[in-house]
C-alpha atoms as a PDB file:
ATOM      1  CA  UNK A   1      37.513-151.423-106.531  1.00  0.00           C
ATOM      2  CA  UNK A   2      34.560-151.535-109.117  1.00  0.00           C
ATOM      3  CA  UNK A   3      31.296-154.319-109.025  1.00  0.00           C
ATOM      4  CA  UNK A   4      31.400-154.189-105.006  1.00  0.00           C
ATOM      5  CA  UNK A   5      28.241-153.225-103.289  1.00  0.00           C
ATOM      6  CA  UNK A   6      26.870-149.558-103.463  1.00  0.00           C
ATOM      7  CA  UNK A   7      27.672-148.021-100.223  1.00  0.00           C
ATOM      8  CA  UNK A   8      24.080-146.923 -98.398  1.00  0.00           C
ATOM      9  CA  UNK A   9      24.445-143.675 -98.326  1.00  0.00           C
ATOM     10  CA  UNK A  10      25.466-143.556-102.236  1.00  0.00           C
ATOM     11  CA  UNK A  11      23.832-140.639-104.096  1.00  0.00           C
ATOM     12  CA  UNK A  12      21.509-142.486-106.332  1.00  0.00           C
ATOM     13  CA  UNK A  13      20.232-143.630-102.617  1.00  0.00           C
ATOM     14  CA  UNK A  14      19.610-140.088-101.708  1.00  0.00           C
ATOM     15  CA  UNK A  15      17.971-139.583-105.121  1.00  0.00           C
ATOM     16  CA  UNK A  16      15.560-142.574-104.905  1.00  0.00           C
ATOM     17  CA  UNK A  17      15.142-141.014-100.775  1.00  0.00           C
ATOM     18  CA  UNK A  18      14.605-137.509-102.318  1.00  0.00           C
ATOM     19  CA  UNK A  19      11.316-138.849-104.477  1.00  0.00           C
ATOM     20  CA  UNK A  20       9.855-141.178-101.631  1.00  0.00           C
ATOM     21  CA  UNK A  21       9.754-137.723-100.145  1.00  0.00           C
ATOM     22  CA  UNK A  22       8.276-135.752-102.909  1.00  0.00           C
ATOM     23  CA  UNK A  23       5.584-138.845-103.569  1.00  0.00           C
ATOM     24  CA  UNK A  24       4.826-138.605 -99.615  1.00  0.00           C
ATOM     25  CA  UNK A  25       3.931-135.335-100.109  1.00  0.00           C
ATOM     26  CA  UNK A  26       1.929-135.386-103.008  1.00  0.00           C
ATOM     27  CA  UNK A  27       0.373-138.693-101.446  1.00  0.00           C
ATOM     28  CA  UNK A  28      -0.840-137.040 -98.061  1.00  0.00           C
ATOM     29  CA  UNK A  29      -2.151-133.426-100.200  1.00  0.00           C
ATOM     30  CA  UNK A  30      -4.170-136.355-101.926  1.00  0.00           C
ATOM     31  CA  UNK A  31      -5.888-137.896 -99.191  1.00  0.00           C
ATOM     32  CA  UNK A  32      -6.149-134.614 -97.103  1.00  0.00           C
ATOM     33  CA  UNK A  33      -7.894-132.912 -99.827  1.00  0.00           C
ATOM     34  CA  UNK A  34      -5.237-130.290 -99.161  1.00  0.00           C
ATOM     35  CA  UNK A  35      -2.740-129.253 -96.290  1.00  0.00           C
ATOM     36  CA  UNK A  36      -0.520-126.542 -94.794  1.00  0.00           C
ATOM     37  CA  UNK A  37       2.903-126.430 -94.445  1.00  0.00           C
ATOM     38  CA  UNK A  38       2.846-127.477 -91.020  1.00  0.00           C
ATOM     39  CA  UNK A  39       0.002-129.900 -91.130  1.00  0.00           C
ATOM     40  CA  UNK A  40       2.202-132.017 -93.684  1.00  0.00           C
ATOM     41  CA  UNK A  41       5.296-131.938 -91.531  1.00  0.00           C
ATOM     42  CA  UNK A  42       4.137-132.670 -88.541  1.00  0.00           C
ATOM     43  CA  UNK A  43       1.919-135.802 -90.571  1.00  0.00           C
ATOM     44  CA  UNK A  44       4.998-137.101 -92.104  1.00  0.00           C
ATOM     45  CA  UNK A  45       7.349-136.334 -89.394  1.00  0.00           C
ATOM     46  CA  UNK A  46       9.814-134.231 -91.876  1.00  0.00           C
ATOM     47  CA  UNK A  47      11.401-130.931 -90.776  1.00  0.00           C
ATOM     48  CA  UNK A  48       9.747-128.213 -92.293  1.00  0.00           C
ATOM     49  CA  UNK A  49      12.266-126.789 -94.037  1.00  0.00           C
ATOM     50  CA  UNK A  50      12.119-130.411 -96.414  1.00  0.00           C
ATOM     51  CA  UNK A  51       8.838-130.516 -96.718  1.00  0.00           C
ATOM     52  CA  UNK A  52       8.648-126.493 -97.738  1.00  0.00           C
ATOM     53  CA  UNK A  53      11.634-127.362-100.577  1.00  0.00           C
ATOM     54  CA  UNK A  54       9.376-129.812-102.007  1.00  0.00           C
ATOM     55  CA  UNK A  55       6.390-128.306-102.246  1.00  0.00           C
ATOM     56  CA  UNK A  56       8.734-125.240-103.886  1.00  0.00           C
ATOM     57  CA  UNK A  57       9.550-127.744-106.249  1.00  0.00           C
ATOM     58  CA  UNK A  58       6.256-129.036-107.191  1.00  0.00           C
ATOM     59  CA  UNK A  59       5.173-125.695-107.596  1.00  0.00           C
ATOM     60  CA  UNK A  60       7.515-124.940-110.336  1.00  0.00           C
ATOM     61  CA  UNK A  61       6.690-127.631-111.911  1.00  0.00           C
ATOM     62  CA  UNK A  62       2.972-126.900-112.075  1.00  0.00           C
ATOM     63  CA  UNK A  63       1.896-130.285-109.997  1.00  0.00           C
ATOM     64  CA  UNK A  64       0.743-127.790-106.765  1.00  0.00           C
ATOM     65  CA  UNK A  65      -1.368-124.944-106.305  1.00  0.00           C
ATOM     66  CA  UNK A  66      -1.725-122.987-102.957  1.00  0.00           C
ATOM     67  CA  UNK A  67      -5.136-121.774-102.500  1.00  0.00           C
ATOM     68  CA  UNK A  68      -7.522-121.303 -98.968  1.00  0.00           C
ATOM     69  CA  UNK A  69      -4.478-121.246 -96.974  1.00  0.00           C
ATOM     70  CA  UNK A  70      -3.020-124.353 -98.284  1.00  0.00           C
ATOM     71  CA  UNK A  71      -1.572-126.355-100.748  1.00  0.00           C
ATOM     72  CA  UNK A  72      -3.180-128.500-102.956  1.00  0.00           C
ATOM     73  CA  UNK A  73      -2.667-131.087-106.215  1.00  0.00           C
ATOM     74  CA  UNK A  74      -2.996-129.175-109.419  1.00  0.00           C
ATOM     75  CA  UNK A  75      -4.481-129.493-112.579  1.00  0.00           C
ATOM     76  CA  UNK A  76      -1.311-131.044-114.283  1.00  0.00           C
ATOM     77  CA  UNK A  77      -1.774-134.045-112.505  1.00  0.00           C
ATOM     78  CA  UNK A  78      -5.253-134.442-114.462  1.00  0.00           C
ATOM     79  CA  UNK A  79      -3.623-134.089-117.912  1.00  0.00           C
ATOM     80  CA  UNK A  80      -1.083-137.394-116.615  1.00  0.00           C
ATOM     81  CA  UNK A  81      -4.569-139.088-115.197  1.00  0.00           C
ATOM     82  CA  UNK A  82      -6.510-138.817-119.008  1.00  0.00           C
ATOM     83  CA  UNK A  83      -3.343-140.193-120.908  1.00  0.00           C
ATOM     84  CA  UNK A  84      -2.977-142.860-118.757  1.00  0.00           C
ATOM     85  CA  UNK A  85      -6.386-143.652-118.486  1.00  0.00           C
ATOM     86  CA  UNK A  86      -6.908-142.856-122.229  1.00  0.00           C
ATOM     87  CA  UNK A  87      -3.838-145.680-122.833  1.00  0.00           C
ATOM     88  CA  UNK A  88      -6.083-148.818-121.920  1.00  0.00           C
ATOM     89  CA  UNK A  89      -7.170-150.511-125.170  1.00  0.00           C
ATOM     90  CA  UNK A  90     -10.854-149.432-125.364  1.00  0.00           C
ATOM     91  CA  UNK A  91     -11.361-147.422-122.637  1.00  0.00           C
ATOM     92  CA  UNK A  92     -13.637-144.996-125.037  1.00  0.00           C
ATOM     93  CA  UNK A  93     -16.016-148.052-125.925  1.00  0.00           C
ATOM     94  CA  UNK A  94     -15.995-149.217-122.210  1.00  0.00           C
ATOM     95  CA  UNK A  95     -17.044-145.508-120.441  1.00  0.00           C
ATOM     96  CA  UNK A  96     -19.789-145.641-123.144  1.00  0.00           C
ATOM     97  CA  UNK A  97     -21.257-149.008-122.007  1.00  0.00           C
ATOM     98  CA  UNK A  98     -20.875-148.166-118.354  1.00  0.00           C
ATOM     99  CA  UNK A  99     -22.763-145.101-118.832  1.00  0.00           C
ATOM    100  CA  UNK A 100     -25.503-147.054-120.846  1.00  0.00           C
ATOM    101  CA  UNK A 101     -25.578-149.857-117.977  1.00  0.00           C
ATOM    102  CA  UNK A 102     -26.061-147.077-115.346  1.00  0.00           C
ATOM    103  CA  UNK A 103     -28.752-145.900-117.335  1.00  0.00           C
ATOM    104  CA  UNK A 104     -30.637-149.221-117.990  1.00  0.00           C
ATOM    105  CA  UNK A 105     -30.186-150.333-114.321  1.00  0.00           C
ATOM    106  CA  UNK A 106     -30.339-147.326-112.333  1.00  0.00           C
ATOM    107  CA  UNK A 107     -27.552-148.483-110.612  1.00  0.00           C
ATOM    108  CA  UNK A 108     -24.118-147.191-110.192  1.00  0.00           C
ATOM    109  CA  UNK A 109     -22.041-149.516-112.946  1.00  0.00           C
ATOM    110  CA  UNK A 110     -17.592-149.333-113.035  1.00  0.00           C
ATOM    111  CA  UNK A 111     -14.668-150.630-114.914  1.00  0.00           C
ATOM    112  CA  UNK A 112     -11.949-151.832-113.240  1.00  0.00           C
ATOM    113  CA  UNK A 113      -8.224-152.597-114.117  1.00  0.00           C
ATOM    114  CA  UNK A 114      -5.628-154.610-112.551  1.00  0.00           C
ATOM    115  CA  UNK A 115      -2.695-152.586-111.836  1.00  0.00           C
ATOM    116  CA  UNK A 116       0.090-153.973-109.007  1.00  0.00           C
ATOM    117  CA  UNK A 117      -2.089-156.298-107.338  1.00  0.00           C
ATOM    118  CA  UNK A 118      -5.598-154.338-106.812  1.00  0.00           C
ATOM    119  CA  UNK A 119      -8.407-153.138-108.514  1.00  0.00           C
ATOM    120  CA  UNK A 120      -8.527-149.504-109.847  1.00  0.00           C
ATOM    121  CA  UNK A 121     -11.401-147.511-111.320  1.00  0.00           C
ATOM    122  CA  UNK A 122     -11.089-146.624-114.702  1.00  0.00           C
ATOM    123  CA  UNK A 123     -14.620-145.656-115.162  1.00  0.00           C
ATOM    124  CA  UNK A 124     -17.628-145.316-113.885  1.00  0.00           C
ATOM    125  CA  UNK A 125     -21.277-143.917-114.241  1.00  0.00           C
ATOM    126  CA  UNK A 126     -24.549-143.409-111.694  1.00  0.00           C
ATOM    127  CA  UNK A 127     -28.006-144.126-112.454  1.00  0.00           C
ATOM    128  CA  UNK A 128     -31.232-142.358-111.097  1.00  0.00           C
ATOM    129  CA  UNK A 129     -31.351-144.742-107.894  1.00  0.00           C
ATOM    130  CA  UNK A 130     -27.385-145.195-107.560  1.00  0.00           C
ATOM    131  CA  UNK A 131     -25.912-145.558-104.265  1.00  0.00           C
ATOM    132  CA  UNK A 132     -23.121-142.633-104.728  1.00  0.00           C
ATOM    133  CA  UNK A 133     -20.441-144.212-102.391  1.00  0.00           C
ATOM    134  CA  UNK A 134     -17.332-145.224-104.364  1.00  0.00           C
ATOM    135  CA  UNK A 135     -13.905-143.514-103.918  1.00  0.00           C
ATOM    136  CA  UNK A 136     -13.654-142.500-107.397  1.00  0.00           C
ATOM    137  CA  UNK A 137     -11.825-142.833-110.879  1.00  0.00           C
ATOM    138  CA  UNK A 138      -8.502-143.666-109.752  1.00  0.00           C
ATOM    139  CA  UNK A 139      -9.038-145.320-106.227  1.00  0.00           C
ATOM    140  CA  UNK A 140      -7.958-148.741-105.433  1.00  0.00           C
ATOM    141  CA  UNK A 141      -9.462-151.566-103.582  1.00  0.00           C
ATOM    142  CA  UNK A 142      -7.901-155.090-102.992  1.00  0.00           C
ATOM    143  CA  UNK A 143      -8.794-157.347-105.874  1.00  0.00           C
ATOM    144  CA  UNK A 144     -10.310-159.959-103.519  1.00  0.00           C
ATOM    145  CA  UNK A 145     -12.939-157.625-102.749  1.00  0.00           C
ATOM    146  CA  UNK A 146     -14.339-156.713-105.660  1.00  0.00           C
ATOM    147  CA  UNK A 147     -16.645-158.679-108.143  1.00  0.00           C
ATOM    148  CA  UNK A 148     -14.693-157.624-111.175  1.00  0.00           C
ATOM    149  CA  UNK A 149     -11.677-157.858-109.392  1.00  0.00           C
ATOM    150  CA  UNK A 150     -12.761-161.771-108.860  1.00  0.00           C
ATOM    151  CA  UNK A 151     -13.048-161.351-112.537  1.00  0.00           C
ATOM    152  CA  UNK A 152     -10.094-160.586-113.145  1.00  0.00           C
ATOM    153  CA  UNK A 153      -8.320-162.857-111.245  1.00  0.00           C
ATOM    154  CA  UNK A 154     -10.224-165.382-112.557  1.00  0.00           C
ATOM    155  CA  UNK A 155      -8.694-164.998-116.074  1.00  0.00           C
ATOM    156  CA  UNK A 156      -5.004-165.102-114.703  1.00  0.00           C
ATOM    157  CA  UNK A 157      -3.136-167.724-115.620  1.00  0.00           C
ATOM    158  CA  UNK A 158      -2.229-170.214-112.719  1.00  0.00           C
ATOM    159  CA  UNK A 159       1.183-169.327-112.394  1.00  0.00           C
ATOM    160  CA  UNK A 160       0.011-165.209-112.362  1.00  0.00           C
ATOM    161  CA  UNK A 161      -2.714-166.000-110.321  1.00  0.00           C
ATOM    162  CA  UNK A 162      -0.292-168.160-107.990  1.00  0.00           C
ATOM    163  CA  UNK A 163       2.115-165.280-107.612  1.00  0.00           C
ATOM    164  CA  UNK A 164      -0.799-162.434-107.122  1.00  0.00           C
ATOM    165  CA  UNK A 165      -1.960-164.360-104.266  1.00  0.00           C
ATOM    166  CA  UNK A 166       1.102-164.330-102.865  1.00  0.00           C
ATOM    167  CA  UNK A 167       1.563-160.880-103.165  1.00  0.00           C
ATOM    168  CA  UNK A 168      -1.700-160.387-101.412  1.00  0.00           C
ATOM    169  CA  UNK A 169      -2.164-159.340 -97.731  1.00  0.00           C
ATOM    170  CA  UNK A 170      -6.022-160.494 -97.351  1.00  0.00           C
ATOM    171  CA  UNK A 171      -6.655-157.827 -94.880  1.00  0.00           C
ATOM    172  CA  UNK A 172     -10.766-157.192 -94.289  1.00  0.00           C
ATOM    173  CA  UNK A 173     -12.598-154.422 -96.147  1.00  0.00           C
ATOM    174  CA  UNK A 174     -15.486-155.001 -94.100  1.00  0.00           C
ATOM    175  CA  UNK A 175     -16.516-158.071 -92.072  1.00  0.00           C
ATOM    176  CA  UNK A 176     -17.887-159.517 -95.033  1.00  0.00           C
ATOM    177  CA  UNK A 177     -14.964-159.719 -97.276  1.00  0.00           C
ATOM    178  CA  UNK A 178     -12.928-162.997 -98.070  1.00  0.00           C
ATOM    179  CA  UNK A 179      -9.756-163.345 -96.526  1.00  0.00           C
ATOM    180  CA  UNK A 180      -8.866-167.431 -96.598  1.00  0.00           C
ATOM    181  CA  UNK A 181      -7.261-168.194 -99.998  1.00  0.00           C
ATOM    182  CA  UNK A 182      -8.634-171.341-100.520  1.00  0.00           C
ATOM    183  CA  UNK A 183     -12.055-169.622 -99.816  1.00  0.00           C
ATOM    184  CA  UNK A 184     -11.259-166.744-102.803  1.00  0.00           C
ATOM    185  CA  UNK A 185     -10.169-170.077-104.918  1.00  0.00           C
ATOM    186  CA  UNK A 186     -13.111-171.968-104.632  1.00  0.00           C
ATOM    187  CA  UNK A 187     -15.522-168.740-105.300  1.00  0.00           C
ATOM    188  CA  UNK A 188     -12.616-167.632-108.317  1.00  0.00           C
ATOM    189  CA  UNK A 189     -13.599-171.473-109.616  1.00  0.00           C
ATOM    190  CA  UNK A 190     -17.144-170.932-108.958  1.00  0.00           C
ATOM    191  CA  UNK A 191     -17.457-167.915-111.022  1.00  0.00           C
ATOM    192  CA  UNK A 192     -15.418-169.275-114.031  1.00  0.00           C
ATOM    193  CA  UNK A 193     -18.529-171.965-114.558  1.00  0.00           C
ATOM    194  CA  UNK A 194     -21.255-169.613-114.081  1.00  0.00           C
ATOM    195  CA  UNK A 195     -19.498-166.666-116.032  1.00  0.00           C
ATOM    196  CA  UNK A 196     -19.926-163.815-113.405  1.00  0.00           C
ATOM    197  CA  UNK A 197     -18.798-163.420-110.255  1.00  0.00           C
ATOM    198  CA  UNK A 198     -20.590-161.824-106.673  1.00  0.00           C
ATOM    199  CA  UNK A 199     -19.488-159.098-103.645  1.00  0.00           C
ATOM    200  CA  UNK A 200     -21.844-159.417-101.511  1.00  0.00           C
ATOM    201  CA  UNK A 201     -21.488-156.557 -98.583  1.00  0.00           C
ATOM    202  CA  UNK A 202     -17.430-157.109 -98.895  1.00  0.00           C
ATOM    203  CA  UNK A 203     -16.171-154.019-100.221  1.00  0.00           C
ATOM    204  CA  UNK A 204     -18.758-151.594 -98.642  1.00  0.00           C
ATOM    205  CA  UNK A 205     -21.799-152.578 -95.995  1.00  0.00           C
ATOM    206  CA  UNK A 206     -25.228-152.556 -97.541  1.00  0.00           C
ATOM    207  CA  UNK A 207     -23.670-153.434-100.956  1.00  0.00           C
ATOM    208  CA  UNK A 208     -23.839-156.071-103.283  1.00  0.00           C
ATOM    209  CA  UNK A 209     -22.176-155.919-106.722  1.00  0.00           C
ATOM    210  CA  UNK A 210     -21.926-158.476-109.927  1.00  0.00           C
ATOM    211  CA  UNK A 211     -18.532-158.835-111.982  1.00  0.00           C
ATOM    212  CA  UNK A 212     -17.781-160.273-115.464  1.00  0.00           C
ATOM    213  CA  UNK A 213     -14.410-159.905-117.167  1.00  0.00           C
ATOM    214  CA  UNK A 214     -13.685-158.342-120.608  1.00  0.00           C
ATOM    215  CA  UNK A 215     -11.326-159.445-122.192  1.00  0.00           C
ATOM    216  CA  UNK A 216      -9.617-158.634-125.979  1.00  0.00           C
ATOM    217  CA  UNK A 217      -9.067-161.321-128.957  1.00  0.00           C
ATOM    218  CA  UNK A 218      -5.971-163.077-127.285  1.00  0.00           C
ATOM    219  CA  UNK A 219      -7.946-163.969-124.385  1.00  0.00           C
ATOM    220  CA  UNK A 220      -5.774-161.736-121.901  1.00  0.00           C
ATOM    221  CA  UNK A 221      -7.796-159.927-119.859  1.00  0.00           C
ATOM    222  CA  UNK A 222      -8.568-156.089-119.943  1.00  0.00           C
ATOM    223  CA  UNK A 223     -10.553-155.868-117.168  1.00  0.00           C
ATOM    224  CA  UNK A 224     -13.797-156.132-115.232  1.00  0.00           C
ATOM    225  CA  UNK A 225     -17.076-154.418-115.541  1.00  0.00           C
ATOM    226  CA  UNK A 226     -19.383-154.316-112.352  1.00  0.00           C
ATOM    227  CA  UNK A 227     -23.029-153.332-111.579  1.00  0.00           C
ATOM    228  CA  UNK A 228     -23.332-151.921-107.465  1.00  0.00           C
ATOM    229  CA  UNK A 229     -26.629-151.598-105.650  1.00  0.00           C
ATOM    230  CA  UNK A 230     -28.444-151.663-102.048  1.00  0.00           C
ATOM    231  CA  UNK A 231     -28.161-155.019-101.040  1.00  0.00           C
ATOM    232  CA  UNK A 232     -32.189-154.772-100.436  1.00  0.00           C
ATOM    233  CA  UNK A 233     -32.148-153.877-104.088  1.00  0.00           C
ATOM    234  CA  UNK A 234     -29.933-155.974-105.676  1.00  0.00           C
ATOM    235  CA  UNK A 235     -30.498-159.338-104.430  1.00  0.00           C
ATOM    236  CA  UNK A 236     -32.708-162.600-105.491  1.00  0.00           C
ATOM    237  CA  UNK A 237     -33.266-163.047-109.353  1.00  0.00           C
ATOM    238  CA  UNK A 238     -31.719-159.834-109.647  1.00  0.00           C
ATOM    239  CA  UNK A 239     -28.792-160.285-108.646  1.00  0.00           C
ATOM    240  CA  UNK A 240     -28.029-163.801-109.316  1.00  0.00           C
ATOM    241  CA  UNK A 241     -30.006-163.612-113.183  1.00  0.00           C
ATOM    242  CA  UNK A 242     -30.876-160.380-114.294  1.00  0.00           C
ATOM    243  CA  UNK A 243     -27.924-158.433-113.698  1.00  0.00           C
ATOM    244  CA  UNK A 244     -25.632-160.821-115.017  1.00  0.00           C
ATOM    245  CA  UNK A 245     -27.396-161.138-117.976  1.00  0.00           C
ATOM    246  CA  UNK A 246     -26.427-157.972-118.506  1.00  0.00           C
ATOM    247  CA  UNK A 247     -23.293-157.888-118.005  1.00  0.00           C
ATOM    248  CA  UNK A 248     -22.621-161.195-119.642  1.00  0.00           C
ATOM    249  CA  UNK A 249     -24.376-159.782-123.029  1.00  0.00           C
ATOM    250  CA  UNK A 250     -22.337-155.928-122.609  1.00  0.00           C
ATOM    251  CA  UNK A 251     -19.305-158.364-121.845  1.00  0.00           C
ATOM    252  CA  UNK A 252     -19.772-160.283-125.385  1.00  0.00           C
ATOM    253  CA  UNK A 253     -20.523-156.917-127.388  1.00  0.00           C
ATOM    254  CA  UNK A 254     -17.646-154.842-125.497  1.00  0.00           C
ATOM    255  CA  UNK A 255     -15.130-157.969-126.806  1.00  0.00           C
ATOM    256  CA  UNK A 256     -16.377-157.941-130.025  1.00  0.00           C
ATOM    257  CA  UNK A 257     -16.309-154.327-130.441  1.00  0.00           C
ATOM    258  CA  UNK A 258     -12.493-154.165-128.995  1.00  0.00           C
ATOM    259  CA  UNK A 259     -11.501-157.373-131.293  1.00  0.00           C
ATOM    260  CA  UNK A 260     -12.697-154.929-134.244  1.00  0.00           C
ATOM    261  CA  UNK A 261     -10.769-151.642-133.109  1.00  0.00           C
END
């Protein structure tokens, strides 16, 4: 009988099974910085005769290296992280003006895009007194906790921005980080009137950051841009003037560059 239900145990089950395994195990050589054979089985609770086909597989394919008695992520992943991170509309102009912010500030200054639900570093740049801290190009933190991520949100549509705080957990970073949604909603509202938006100790202890959005000639939003500092640093006038001022005038110049592309 045809247009019933797929039975569970289907093959294009096994298939989609077969690459949560394969992603698992790329996943955990990620955040282990490397791992043996029997390090990742007994971490993912797979026999090691799966886990040992995969990494075959991967191999082959280029995506892992062994090395120090190990395996690790390869190089080929790198050439998929610069075309997708090359595929945001002006991410050249943007690593530019982070670099230059770094430089002007001292400070450690990052781009961040919206991509399912969180924030993601697209690029980023240290000055001479930068607090070298962050995860790195590519990691994720929750929107929520981020000034640019505020920034972002804060160009969302009601409906999007309805449905992405839905899809939000709202667990803490750190003590400091918001995790009421009428509390995010009232700062969100806050920042659209001044321009530029605050994290202050809620994504990292010691911290405090300043977020404006960038946006391209349609209004829809590209992104946020961010300047991080020791709270002891980056606080009073600084934080609540001079910084922004900043960002607000890179903010104007980034959009007008990108509208001209």
């Amino acid at each position: 009988m045809n247009g019933g239900p797929k039975d569970a145990d289907t093959p294009e089950k096994d298939a989609v099974r077969t690459a949560e395994t394969m992603f698992d195990v790329v996943q955990r050589l990620v955040e282990n910085d490397g791992a043996s054979l029997a390090e990742l089985a007994a971490e993912l609770d797979y026999a090691k005769s799966t886990v040992h086909r995969h990494l075959h597989t991967l191999a082959d394919l280029g995506y892992v290296v062994r090395r120090d008695g190990g395996y690790h992520v390869g190089l080929r992943f790198l050439e998929i992280g610069v075309t997708a991170r090359s595929g945001y509309r002006g991410y050249d102009l943007v690593r530019q003006k982070v670099e230059e912010i770094a430089e002007v500030t001292g400070e450690r200054a990052q781009f961040f895009v919206e991509e399912h639900g969180k924030a993601v570093y697209l690029a980023r740049a240290v000055g001479d007194r930068a607090v070298r801290t962050d995860p790195g190009i590519g990691s994720r933190i929750p929107l929520y906790a981020a000034s640019a991520g505020k920034a972002i949100l804060a160009e969302l549509p009601e409906p999007e921005l309805s449905d992405m705080f839905e899809r939000m957990s709202f667990e803490p970073v750190t003590e400091h980080s918001v995790t009421d949604p009428d509390e995010l909603r009232a700062e969100i509202e806050a920042g659209r009137e001044r321009g530029y938006f605050f994290n202050r100790e809620e994504s990292l202890r010691g911290t405090h950051a300043v977020g404006v959005s960038i946006c391209d000639p349609d209004g829809e939003v590209i992104g946020g841009l961010s300047v991080t500092g020791p709270s002891h640093r980056l606080n009073g006038d600084r934080l609540e003037s001079e910084i922004p001022d900043l960002l607000l005038g890179a903010a104007n110049e980034l959009e007008l560059n990108i509208a001209h592309m």
